[in-house]
Structures are given as structure tokens and as C-alpha cells.
PDB file of N, CA and C in Angstrom:
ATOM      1  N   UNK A   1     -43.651 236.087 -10.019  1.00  0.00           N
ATOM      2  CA  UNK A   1     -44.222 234.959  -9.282  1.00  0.00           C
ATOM      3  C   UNK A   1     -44.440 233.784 -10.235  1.00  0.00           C
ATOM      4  N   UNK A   2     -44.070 232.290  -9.656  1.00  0.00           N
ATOM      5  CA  UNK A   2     -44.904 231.253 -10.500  1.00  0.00           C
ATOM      6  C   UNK A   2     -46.031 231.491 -11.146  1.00  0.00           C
ATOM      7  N   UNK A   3     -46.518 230.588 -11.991  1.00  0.00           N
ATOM      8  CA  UNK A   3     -47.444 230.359 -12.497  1.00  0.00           C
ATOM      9  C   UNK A   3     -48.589 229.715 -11.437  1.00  0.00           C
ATOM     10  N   UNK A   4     -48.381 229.456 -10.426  1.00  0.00           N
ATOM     11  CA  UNK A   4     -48.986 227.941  -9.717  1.00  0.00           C
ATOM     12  C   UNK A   4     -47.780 227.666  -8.627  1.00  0.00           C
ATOM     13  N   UNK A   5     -48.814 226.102  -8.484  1.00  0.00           N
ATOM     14  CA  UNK A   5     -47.992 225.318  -7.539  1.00  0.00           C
ATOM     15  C   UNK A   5     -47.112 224.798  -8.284  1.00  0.00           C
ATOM     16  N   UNK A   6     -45.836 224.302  -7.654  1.00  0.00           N
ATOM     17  CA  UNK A   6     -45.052 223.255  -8.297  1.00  0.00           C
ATOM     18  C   UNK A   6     -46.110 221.561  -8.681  1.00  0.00           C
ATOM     19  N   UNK A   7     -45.098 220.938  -9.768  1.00  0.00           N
ATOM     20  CA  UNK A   7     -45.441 219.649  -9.886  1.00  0.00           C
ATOM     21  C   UNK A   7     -45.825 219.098  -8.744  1.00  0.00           C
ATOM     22  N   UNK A   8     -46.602 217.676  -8.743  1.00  0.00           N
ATOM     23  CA  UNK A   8     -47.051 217.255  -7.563  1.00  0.00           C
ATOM     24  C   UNK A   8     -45.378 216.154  -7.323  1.00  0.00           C
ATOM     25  N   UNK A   9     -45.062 215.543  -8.347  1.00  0.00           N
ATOM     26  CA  UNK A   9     -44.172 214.613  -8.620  1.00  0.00           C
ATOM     27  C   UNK A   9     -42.725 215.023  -8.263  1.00  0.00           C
ATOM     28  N   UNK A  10     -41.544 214.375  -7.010  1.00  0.00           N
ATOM     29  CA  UNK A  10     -40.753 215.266  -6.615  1.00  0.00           C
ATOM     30  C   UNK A  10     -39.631 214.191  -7.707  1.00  0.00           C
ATOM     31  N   UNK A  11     -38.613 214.706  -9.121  1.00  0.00           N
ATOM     32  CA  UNK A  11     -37.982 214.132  -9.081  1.00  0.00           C
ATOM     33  C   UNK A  11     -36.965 213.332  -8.548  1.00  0.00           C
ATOM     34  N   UNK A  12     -36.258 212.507  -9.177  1.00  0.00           N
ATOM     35  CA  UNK A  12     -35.363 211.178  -8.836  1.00  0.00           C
ATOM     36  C   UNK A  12     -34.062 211.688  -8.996  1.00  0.00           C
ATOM     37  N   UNK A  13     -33.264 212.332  -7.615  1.00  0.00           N
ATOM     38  CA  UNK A  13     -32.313 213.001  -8.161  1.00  0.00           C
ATOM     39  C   UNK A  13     -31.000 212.083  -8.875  1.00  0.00           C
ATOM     40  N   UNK A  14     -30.757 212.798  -9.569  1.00  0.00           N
ATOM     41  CA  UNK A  14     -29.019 212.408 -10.541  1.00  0.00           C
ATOM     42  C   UNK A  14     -28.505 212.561  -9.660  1.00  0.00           C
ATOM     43  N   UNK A  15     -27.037 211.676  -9.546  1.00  0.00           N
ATOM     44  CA  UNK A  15     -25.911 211.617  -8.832  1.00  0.00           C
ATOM     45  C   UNK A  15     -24.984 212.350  -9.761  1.00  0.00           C
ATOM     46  N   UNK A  16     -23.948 213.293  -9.184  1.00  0.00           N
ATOM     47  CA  UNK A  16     -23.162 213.894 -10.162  1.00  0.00           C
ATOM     48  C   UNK A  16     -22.043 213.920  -9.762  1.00  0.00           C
ATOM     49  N   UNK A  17     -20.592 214.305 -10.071  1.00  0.00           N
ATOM     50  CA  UNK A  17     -19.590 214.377  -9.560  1.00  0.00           C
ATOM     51  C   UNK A  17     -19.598 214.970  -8.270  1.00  0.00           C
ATOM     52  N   UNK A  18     -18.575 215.075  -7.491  1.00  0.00           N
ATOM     53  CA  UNK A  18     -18.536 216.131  -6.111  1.00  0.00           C
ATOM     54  C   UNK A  18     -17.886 217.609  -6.903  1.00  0.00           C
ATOM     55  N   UNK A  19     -18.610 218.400  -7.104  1.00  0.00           N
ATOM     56  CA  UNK A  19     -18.209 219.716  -6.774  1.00  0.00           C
ATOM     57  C   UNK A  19     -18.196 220.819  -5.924  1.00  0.00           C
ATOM     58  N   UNK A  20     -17.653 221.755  -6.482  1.00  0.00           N
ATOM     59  CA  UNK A  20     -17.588 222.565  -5.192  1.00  0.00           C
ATOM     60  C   UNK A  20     -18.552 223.721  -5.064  1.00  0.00           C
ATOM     61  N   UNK A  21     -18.790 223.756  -6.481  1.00  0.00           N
ATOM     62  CA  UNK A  21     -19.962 224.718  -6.402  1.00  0.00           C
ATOM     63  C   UNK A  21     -21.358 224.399  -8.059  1.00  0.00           C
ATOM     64  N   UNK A  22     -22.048 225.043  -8.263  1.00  0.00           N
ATOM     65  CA  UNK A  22     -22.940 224.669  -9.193  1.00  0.00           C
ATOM     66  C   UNK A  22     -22.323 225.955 -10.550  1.00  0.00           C
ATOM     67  N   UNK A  23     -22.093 225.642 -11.523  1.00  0.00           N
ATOM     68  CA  UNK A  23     -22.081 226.514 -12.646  1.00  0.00           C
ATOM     69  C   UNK A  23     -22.777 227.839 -12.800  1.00  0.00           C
ATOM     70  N   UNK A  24     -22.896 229.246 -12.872  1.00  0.00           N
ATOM     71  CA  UNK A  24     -23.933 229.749 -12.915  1.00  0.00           C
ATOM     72  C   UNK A  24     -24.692 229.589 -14.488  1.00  0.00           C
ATOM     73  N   UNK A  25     -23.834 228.972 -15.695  1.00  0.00           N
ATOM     74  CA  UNK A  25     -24.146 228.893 -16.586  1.00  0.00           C
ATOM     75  C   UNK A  25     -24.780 227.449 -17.049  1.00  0.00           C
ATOM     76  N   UNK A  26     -24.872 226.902 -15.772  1.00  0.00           N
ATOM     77  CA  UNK A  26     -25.760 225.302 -15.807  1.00  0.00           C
ATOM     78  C   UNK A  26     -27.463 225.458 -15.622  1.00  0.00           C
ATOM     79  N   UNK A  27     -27.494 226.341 -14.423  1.00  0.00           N
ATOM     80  CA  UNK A  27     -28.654 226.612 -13.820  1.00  0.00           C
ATOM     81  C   UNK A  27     -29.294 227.813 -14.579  1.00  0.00           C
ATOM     82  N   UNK A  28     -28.616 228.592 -15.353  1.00  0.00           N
ATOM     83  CA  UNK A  28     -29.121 229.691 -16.162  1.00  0.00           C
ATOM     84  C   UNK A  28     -30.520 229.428 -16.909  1.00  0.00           C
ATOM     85  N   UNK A  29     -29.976 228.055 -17.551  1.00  0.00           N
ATOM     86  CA  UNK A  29     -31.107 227.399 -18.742  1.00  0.00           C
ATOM     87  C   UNK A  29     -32.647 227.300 -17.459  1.00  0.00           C
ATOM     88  N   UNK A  30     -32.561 226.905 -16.216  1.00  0.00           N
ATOM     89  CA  UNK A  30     -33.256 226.464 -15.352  1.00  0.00           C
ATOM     90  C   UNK A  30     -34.563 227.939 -15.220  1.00  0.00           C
ATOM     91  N   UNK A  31     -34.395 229.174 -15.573  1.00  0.00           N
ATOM     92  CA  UNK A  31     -34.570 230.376 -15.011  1.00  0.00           C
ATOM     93  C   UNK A  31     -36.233 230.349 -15.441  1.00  0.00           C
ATOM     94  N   UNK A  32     -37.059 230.894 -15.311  1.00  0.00           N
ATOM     95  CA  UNK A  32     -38.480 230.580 -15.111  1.00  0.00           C
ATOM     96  C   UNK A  32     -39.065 229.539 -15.449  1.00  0.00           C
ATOM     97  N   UNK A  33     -38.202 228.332 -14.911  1.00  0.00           N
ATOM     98  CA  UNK A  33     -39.246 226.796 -14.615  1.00  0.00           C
ATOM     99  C   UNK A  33     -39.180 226.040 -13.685  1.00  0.00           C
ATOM    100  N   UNK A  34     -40.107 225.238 -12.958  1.00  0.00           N
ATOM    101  CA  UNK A  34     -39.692 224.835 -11.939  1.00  0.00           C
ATOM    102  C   UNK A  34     -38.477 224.117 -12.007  1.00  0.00           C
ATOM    103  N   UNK A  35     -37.978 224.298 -10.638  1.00  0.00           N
ATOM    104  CA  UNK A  35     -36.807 223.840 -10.731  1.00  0.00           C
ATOM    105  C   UNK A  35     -36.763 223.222  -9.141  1.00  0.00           C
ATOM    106  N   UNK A  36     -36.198 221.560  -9.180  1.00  0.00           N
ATOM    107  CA  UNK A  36     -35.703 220.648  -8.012  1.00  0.00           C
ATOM    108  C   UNK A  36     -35.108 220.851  -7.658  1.00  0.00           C
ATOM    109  N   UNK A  37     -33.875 221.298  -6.124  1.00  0.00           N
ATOM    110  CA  UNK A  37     -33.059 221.502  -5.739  1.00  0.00           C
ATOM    111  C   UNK A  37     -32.966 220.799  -4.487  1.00  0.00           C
ATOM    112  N   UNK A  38     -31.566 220.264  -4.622  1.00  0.00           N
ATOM    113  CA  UNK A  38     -30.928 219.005  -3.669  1.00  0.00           C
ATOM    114  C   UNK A  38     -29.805 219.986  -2.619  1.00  0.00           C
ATOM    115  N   UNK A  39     -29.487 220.660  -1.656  1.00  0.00           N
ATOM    116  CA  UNK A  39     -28.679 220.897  -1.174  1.00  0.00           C
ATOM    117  C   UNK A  39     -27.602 219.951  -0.721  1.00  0.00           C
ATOM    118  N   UNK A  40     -26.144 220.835  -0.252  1.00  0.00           N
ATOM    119  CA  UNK A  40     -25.817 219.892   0.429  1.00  0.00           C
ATOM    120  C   UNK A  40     -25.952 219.254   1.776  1.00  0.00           C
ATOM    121  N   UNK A  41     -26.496 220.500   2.270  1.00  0.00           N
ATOM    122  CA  UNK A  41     -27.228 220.145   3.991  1.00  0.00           C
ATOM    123  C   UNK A  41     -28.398 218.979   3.990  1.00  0.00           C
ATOM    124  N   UNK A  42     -28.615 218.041   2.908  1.00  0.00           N
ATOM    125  CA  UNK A  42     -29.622 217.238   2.684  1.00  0.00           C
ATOM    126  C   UNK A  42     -31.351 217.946   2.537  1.00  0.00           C
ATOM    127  N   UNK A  43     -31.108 219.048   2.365  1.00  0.00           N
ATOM    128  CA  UNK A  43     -32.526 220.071   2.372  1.00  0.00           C
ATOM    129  C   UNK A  43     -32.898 219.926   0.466  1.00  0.00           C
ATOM    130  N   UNK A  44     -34.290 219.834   0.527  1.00  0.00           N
ATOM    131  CA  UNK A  44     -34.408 219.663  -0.491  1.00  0.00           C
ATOM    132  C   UNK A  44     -35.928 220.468  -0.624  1.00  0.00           C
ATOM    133  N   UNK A  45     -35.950 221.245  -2.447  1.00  0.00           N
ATOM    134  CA  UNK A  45     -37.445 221.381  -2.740  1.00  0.00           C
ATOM    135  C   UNK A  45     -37.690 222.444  -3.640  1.00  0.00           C
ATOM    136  N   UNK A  46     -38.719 222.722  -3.769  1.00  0.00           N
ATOM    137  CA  UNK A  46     -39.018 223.463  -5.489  1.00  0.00           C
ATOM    138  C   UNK A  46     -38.732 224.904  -5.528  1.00  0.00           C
ATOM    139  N   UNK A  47     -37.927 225.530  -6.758  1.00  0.00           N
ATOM    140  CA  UNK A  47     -37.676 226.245  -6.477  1.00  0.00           C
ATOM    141  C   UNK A  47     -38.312 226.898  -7.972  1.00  0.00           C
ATOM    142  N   UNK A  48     -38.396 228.021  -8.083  1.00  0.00           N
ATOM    143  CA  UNK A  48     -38.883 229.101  -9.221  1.00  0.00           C
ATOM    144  C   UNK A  48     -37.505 230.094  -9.572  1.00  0.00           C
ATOM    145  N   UNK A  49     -36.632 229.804 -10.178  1.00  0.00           N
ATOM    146  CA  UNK A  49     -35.481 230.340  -9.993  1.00  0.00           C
ATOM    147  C   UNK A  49     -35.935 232.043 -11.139  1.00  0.00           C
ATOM    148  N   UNK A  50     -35.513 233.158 -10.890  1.00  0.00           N
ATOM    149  CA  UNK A  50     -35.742 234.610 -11.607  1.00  0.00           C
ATOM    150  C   UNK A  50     -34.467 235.347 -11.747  1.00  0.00           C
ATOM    151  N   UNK A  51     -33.398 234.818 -11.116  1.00  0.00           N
ATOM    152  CA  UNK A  51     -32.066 235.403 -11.557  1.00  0.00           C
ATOM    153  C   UNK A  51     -30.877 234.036 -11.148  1.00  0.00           C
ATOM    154  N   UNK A  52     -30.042 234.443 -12.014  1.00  0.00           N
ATOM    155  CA  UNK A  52     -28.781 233.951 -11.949  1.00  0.00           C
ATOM    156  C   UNK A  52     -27.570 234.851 -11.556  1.00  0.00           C
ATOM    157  N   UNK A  53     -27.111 234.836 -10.434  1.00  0.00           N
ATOM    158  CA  UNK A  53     -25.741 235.869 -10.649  1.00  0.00           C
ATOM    159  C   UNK A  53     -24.807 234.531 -10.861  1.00  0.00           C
ATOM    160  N   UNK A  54     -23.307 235.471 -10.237  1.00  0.00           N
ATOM    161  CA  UNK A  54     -22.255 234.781 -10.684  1.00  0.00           C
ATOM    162  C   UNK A  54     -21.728 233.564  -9.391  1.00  0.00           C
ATOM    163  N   UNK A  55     -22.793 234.234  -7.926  1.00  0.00           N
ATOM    164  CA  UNK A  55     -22.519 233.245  -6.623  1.00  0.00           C
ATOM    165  C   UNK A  55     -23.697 232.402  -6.490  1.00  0.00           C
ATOM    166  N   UNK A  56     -24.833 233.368  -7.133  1.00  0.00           N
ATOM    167  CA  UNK A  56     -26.000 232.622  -6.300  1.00  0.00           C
ATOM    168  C   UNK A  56     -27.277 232.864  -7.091  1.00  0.00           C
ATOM    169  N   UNK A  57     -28.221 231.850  -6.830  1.00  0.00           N
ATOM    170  CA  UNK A  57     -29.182 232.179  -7.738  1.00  0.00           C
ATOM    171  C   UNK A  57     -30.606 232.670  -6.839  1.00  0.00           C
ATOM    172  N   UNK A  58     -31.559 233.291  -7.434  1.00  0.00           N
ATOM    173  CA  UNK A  58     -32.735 234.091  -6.782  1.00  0.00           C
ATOM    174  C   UNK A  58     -33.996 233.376  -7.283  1.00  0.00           C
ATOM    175  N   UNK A  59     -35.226 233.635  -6.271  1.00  0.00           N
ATOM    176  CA  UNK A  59     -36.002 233.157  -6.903  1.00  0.00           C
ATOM    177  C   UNK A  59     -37.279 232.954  -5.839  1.00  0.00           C
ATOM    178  N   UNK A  60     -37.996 232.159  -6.248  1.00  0.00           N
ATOM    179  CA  UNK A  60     -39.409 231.429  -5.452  1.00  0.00           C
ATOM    180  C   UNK A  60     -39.098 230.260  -4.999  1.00  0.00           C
ATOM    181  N   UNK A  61     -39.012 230.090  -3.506  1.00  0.00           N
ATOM    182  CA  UNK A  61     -39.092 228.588  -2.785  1.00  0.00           C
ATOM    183  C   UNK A  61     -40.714 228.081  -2.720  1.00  0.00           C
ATOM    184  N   UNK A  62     -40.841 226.998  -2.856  1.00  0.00           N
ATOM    185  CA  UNK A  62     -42.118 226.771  -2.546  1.00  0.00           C
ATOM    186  C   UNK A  62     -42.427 226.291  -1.220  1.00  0.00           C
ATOM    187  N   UNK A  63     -42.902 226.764   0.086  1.00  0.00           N
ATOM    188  CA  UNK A  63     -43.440 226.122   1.350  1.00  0.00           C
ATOM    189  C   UNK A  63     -44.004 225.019   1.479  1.00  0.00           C
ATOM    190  N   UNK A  64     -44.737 224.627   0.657  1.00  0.00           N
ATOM    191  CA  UNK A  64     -45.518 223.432   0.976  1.00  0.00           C
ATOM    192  C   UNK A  64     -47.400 224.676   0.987  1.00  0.00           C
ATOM    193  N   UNK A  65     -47.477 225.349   0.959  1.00  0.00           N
ATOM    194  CA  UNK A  65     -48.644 226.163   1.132  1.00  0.00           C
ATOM    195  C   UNK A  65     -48.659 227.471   0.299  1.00  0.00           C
ATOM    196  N   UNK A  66     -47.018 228.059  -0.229  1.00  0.00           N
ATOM    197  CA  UNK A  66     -47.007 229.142  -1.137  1.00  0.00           C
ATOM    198  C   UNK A  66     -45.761 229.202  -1.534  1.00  0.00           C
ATOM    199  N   UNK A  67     -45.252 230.540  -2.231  1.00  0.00           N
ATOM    200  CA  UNK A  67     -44.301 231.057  -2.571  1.00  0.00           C
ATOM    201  C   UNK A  67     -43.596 231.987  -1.940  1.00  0.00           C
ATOM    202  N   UNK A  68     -42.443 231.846  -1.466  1.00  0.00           N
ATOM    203  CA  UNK A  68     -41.634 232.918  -1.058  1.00  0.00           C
ATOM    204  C   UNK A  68     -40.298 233.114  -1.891  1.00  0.00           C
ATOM    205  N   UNK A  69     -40.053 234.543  -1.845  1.00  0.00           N
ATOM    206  CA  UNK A  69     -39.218 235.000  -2.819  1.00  0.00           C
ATOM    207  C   UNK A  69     -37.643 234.382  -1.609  1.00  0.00           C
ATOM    208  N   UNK A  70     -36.724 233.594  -2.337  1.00  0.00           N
ATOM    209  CA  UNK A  70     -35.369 233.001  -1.504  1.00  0.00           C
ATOM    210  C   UNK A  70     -34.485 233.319  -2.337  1.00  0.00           C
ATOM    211  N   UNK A  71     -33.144 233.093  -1.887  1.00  0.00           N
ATOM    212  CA  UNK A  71     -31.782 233.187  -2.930  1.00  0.00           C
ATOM    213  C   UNK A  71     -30.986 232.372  -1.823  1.00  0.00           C
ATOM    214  N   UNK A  72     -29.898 231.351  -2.919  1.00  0.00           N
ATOM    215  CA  UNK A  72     -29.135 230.399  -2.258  1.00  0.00           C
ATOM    216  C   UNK A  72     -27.577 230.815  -2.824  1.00  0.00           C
ATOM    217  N   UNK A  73     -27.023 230.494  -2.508  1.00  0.00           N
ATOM    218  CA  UNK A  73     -25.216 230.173  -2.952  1.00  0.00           C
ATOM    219  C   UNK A  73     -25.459 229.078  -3.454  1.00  0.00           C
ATOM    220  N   UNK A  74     -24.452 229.017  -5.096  1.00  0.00           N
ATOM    221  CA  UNK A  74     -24.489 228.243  -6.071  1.00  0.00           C
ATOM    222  C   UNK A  74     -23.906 226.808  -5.014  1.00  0.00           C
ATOM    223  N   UNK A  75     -22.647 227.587  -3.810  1.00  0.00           N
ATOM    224  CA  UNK A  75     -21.787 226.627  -3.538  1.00  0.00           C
ATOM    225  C   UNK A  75     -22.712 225.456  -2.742  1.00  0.00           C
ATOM    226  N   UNK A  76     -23.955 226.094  -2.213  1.00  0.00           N
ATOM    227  CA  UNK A  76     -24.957 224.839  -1.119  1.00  0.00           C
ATOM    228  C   UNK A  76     -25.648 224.180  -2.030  1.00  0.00           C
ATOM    229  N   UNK A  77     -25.668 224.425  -3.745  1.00  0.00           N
ATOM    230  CA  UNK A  77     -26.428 223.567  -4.340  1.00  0.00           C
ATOM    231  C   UNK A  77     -25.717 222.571  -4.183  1.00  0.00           C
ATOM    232  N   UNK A  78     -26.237 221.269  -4.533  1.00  0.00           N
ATOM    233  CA  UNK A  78     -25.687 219.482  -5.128  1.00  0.00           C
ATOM    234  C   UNK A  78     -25.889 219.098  -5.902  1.00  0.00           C
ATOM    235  N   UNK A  79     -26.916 219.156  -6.353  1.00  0.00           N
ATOM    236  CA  UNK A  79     -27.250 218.892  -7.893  1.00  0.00           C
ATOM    237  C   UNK A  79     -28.858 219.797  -7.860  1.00  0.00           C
ATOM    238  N   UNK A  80     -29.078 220.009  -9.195  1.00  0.00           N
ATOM    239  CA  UNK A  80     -30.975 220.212  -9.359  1.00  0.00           C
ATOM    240  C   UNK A  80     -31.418 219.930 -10.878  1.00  0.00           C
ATOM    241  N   UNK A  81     -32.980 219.690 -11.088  1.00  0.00           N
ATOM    242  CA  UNK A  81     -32.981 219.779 -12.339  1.00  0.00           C
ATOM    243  C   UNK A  81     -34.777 220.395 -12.640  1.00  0.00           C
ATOM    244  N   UNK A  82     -34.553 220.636 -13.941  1.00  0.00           N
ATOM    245  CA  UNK A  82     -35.430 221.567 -13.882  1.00  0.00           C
ATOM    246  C   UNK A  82     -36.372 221.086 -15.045  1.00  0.00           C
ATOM    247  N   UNK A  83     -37.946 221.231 -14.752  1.00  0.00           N
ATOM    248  CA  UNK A  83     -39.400 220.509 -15.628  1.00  0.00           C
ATOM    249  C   UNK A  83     -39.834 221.497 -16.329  1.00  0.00           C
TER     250      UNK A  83
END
């Protein structure tokens, strides 16, 4: 589990090339800190990432009220970055 809540402060996302999917070796470095995530469905919000596979990464979404344990496909990320 987090430590806490996420930051109060939602970063300013980076614009990045169009890809097709997210690196699993980009988001690796990201792995117990909060971490911003931009989908491509325009969904956005804090995530506690605890694993990396090779499709998708695992972890803590934050609700707005707690933590729930989520996992996404690298391919619905867009960009994220991590505090």
C-alpha cells in the first residue's frame, strides 16, 4: 500500500511522440512512487505503481477517498510521470 494520499498538486502533462504503447522499461524507474497517469481514453490520475510486467503495469489507483489495488495495459497509457 502507499504511504498516504497522493500529492495534492496534479502535474502538467508532457506531450510526447504518438506511440503505441508505453516501454515497460520507462515506467519501471516509476515503481513505488507516485505516479501521474494520462490515458488514452482522456482518463486521468494517481497511480502507486508495485509491478511492471512486460504488457501492463500493477498497482494502487487513487479514488479521490482511497486506494485500490488496479492494473492497466502499457498500450492505454499516453504519457505519465512520476514525484
Amino acid at each position: 500500500m502507499p504511504p498516504g494520499p497522493p500529492p495534492s498538486q496534479i502535474p502538467v502533462e508532457t506531450q510526447s511522440a504518438s506511440v503505441m504503447a508505453v516501454d515497460p522499461g520507462s515506467i519501471r524507474g516509476c515503481l513505488f512512487r507516485y505516479t501521474y497517469i494520462w490515458q488514452n481514453n482522456r482518463q486521468s490520475y494517481w497511480f502507486y505503481p508495485t509491478f511492471v510486467g512486460r504488457r501492463s503495469v500493477s498497482g494502487y489507483r487513487w479514488t479521490g477517498w482511497g486506494w485500490v489495488y488496479f492494473g492497466v495495459d502499457l498500450r492505454r497509457i499516453r504519457s505519465f510521470t512520476c514525484v
